[in-house]
Protein backbone atom coordinates (compact mmCIF):
# COMPACT_ATOMS: atom_id res chain seq x y z
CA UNK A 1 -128.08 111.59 -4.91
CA UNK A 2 -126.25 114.80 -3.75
CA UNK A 3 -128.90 117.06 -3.30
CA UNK A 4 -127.95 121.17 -2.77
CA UNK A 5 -129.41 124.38 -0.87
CA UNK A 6 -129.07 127.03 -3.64
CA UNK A 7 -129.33 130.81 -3.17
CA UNK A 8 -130.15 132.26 -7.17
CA UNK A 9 -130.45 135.69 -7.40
CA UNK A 10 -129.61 138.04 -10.35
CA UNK A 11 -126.82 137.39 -12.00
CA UNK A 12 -123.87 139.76 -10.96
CA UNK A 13 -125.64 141.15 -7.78
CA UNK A 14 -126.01 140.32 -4.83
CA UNK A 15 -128.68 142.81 -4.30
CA UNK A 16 -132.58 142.22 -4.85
CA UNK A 17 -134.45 139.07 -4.07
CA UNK A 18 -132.92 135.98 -3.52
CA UNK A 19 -133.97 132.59 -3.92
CA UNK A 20 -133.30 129.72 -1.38
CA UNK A 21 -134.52 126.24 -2.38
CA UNK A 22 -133.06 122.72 -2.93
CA UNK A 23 -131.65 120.79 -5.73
CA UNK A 24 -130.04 117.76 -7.37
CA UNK A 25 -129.42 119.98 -10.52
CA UNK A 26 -128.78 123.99 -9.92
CA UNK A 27 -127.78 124.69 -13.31
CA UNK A 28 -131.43 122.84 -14.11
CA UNK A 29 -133.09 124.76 -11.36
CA UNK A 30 -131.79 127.91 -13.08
CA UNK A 31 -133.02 127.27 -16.04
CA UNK A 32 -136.57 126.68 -15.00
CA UNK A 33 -136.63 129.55 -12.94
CA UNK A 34 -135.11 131.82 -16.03
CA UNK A 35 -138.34 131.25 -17.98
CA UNK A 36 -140.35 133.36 -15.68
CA UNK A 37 -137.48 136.09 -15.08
CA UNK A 38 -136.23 138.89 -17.51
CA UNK A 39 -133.45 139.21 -15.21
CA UNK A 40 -130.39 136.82 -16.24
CA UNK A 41 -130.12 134.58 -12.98
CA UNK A 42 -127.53 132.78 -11.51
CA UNK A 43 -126.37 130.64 -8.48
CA UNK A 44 -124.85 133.14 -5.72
CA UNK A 45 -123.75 130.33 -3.44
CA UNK A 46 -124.69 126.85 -2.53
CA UNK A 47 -125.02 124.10 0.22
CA UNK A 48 -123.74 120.64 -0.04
CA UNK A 49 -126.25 119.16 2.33
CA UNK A 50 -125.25 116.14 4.10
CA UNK A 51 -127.94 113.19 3.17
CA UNK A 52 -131.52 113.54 4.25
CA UNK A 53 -130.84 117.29 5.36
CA UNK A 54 -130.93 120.10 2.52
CA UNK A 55 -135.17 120.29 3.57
CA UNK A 56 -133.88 120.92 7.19
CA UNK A 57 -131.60 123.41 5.89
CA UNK A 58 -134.03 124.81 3.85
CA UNK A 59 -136.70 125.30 6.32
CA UNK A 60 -134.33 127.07 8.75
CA UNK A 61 -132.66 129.61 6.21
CA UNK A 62 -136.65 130.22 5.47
CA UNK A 63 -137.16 130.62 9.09
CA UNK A 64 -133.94 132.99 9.66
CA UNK A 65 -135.09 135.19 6.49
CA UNK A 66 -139.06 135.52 6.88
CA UNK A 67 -138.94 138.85 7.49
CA UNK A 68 -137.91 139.57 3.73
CA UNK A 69 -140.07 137.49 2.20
CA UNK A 70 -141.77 137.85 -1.16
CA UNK A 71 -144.88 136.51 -2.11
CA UNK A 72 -144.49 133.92 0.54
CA UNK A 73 -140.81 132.83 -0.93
């Protein structure tokens, strides 16, 4: 399964928070994370992570942003 490091933020901007995570399904990821937003969200940009690595990945764009985390995200 392909999996993908996904930065969502709001739709249209690239300012505000953003959202890094990991996913099989962005579209689906989006779509749970909508519920709990009344901003419209989208996908800003995305990783094709080789197998086994999109956690790595994930973990060190967490790392490399800590600073501007929200509410430990």
């Amino acid at each position: 399964m392909t999996e993908y490091v996904y930065f969502i933020g709001r739709h249209g901007s690239e300012e505000g928070p953003i959202k890094i995570g990991v996913s099989g399904n962005i579209q689906s990821r989006i779509d749970q994370l909508q519920s709990f937003s009344p901003l419209r969200l989208s996908c800003l940009e995305y990783i094709e992570a080789p197998d086994g690595m999109a956690y790595e990945i994930e973990r060190t764009l967490h790392k490399l942003a800590r600073d501007k985390r929200i509410k430990r995200e």
